[in-house]
N, C-alpha and C. Protein backbone atom coordinates (compact mmCIF):
# COMPACT_ATOMS: atom_id res chain seq x y z
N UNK A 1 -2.40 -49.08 -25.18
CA UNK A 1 -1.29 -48.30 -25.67
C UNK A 1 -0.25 -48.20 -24.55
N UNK A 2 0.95 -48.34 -25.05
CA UNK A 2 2.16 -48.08 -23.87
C UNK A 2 1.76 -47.02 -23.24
N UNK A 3 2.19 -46.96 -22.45
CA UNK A 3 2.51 -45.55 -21.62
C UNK A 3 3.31 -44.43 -22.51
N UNK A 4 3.49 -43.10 -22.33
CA UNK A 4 4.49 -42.22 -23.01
C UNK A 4 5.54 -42.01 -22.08
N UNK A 5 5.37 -42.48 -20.78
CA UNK A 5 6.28 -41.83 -19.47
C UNK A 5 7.22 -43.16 -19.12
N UNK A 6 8.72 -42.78 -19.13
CA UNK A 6 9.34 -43.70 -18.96
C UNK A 6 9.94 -42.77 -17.43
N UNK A 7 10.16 -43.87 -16.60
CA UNK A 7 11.40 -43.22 -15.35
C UNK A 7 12.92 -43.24 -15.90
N UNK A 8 13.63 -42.57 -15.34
CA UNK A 8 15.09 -42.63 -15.49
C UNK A 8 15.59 -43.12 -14.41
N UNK A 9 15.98 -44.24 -14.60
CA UNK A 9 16.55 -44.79 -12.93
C UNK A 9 17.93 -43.74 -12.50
N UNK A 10 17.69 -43.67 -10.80
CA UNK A 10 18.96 -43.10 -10.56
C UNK A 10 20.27 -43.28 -11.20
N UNK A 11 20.54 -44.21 -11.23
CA UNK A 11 21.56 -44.50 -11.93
C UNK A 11 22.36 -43.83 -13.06
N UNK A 12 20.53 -43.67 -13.79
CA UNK A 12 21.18 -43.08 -15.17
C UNK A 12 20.59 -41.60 -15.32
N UNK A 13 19.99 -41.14 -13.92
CA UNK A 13 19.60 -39.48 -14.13
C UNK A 13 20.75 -38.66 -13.63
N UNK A 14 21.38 -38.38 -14.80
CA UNK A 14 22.46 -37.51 -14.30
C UNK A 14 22.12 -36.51 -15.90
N UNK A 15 23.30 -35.39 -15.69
CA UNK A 15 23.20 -35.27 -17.15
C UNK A 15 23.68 -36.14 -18.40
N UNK A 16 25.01 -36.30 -18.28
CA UNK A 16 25.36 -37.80 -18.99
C UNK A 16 24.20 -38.76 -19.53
N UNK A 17 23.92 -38.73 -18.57
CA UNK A 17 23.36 -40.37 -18.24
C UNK A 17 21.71 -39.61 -19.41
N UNK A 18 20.99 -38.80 -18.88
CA UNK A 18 19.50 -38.11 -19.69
C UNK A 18 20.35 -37.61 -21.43
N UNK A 19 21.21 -37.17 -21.70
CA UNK A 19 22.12 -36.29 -22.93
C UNK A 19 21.92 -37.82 -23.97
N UNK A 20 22.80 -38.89 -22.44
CA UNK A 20 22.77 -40.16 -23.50
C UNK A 20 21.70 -40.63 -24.54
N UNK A 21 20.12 -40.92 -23.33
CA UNK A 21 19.37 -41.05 -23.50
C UNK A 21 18.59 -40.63 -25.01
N UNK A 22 19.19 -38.78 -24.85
CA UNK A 22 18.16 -38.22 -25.92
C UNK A 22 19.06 -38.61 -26.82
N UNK A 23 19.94 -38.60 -27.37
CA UNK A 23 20.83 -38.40 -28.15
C UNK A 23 20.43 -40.31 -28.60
N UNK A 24 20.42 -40.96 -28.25
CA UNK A 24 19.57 -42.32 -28.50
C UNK A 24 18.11 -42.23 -29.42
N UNK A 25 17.58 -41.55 -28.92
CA UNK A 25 15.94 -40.90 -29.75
C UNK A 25 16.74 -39.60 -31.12
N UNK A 26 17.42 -39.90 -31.36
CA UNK A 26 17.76 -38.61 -31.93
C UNK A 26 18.51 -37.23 -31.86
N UNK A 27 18.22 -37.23 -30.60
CA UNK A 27 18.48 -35.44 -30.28
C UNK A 27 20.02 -35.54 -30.16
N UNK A 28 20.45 -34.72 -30.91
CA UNK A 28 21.97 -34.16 -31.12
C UNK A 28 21.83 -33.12 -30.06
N UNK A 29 23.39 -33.10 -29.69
CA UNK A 29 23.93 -31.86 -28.22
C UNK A 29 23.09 -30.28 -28.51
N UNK A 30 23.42 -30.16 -30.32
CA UNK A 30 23.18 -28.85 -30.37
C UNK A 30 22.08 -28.80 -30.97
N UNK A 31 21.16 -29.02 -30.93
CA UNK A 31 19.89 -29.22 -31.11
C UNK A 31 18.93 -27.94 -30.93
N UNK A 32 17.87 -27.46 -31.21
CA UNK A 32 17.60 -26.46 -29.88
C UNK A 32 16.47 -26.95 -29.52
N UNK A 33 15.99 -26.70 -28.20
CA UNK A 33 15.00 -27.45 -27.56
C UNK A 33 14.09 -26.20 -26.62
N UNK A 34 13.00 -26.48 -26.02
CA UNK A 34 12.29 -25.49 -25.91
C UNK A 34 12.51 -25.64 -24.16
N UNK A 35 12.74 -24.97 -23.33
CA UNK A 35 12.40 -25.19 -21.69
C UNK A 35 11.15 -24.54 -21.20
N UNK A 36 10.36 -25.32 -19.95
CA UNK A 36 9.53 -25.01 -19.59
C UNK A 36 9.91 -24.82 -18.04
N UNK A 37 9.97 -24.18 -17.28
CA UNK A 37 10.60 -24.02 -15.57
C UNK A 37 9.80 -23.20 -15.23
N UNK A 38 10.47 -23.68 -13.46
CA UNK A 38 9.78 -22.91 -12.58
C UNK A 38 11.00 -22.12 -12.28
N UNK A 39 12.44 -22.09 -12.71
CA UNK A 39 13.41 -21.06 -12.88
C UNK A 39 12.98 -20.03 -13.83
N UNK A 40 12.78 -18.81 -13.51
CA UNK A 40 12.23 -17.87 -14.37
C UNK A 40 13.23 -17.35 -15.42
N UNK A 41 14.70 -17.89 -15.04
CA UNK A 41 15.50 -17.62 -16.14
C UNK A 41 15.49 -18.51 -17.30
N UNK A 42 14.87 -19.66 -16.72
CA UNK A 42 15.10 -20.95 -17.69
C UNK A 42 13.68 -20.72 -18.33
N UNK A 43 12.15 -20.36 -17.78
CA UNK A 43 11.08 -21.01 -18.28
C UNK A 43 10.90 -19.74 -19.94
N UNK A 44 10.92 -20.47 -20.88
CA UNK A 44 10.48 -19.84 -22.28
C UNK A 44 11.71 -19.69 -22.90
N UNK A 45 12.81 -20.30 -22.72
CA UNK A 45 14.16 -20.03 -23.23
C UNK A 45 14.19 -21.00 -24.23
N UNK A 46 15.01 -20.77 -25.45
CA UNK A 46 15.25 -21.94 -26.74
C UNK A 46 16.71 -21.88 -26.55
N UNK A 47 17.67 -23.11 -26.08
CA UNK A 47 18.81 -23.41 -25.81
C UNK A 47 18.98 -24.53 -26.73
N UNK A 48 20.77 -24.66 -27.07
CA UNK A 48 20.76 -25.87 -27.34
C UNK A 48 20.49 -27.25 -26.65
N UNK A 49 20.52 -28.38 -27.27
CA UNK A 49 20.00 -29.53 -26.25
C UNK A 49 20.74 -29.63 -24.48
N UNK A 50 21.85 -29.58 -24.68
CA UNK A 50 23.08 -30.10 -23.76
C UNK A 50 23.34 -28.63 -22.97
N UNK A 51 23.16 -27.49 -23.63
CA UNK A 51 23.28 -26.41 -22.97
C UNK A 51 21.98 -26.57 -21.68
N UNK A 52 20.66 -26.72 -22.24
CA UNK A 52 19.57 -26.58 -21.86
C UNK A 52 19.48 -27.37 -20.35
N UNK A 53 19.77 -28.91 -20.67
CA UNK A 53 20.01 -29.83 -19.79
C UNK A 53 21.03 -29.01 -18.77
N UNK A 54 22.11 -29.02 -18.60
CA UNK A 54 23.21 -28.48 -17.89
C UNK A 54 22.38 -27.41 -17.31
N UNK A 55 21.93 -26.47 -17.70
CA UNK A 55 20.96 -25.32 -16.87
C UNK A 55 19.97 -25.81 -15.73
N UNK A 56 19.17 -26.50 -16.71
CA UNK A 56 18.19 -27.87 -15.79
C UNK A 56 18.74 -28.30 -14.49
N UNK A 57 19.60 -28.85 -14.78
CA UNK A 57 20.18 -29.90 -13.82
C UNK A 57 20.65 -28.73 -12.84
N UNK A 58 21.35 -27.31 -13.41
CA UNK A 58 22.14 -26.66 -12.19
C UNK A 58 21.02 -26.31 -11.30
N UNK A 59 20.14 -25.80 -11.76
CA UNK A 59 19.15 -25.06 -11.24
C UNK A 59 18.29 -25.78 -9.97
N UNK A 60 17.95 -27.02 -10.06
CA UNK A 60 17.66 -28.16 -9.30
C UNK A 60 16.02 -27.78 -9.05
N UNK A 61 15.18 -27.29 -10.13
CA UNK A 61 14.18 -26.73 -9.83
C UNK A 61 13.12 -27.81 -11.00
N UNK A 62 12.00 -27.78 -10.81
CA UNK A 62 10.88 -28.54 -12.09
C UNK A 62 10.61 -27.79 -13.21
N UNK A 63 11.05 -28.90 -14.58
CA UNK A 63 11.66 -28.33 -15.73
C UNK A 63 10.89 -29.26 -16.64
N UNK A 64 10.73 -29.21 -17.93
CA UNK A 64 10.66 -29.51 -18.73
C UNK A 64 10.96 -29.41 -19.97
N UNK A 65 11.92 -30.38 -20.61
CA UNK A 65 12.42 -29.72 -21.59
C UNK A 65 12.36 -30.51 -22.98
N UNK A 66 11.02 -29.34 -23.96
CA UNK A 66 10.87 -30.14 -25.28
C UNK A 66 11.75 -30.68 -26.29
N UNK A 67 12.52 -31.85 -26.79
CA UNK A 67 13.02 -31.83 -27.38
C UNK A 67 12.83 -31.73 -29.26
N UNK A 68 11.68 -32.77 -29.45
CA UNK A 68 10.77 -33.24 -30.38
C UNK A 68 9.25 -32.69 -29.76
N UNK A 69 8.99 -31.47 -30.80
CA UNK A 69 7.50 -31.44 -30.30
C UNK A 69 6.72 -32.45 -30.50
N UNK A 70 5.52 -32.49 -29.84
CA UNK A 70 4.85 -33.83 -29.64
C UNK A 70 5.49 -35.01 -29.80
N UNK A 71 6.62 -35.55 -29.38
CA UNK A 71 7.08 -36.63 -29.48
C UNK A 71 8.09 -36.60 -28.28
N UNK A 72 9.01 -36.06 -27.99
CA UNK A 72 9.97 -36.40 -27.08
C UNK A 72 10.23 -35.30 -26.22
N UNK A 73 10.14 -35.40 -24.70
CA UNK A 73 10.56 -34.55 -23.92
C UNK A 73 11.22 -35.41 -22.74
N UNK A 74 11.83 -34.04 -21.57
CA UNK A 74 12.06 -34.55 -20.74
C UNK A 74 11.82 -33.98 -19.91
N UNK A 75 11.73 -34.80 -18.56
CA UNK A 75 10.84 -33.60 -17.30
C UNK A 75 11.91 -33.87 -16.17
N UNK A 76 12.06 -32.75 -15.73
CA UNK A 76 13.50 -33.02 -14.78
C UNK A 76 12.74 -32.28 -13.38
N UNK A 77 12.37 -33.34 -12.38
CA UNK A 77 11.90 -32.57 -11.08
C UNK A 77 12.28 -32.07 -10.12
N UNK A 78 11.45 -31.20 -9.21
CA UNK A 78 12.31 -30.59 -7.81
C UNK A 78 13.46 -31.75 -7.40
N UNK A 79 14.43 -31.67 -6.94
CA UNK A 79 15.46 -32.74 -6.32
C UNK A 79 14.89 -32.57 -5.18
N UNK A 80 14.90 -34.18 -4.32
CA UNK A 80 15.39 -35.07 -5.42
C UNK A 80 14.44 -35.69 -5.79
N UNK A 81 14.80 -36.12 -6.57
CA UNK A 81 13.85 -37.42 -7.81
C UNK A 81 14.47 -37.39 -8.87
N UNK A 82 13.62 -38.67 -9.66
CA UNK A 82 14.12 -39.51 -10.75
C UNK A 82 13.49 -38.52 -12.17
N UNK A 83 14.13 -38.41 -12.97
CA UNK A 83 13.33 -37.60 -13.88
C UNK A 83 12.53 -38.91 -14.86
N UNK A 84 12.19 -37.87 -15.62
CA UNK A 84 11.30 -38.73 -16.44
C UNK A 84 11.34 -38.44 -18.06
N UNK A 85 11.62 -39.73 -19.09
CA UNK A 85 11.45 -39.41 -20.18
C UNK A 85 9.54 -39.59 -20.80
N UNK A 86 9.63 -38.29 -21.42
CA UNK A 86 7.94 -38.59 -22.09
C UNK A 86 8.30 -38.56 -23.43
N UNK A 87 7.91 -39.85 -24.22
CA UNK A 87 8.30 -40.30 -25.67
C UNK A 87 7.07 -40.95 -25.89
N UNK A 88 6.45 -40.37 -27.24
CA UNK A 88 5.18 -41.18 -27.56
C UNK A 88 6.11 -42.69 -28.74
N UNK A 89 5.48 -43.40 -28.56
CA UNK A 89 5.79 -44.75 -29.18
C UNK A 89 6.28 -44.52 -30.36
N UNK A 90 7.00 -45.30 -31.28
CA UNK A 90 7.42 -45.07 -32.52
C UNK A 90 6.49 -45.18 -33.68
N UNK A 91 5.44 -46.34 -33.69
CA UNK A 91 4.36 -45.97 -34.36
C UNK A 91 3.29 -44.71 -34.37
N UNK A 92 3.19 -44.38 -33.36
CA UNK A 92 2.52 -42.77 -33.39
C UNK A 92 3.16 -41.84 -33.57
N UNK A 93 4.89 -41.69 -33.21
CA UNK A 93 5.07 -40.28 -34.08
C UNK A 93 5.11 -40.14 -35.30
N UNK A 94 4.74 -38.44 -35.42
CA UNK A 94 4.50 -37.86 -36.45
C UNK A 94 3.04 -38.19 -37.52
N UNK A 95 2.41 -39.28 -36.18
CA UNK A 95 1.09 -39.42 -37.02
C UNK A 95 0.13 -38.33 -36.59
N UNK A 96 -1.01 -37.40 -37.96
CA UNK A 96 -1.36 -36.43 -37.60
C UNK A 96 -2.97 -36.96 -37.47
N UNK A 97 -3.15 -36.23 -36.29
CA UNK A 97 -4.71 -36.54 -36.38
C UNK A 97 -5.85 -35.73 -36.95
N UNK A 98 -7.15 -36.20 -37.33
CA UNK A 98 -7.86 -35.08 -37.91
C UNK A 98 -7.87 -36.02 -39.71
């Protein structure tokens, strides 16, 4: 099975550059998406997509932010580093197990 973890090359980890990304899988700006942080203002917050990101990114702290449950997130780490998209394959989403 593929991997679920893609890198974001520098290049394209910016906000722009990650917004693009989701918005490619689906995710519209205003979306709402779930955050997970080690910013205590950010961790348990439901923002829109692009709002959420922009917080992420200001904050410069390790984030995660659900877009698609079980299917699409993104993990944005301590700076610096490359973030990371986690997308399960297109044949497995939305397949339920059980």
């Amino acid at each position: 099975m593929p991997s679920a973890a893609q890198a974001i090359p520098g290049s394209q980890h910016s906000l722009d550059g990650v917004a693009r990304l989701l918005r490619q899988r689906g995710v519209r700006d205003t979306d709402p998406v779930y955050v997970i942080s080690d910013t205590r203002d950010l961790d348990g917050t439901l923002a829109p997509a692009l709002v959420a990101l922009a917080s992420v990114f200001a904050a410069g702290f390790g984030s995660v932010v659900d877009c698609i449950e079980g299917e699409l997130a993104y993990y944005h780490p301590e700076e610096p580093g490359d973030g990371i998209l986690l997308a399960l394959p297109p044949r497995l989403q939305g397949r339920q197990d059980g």
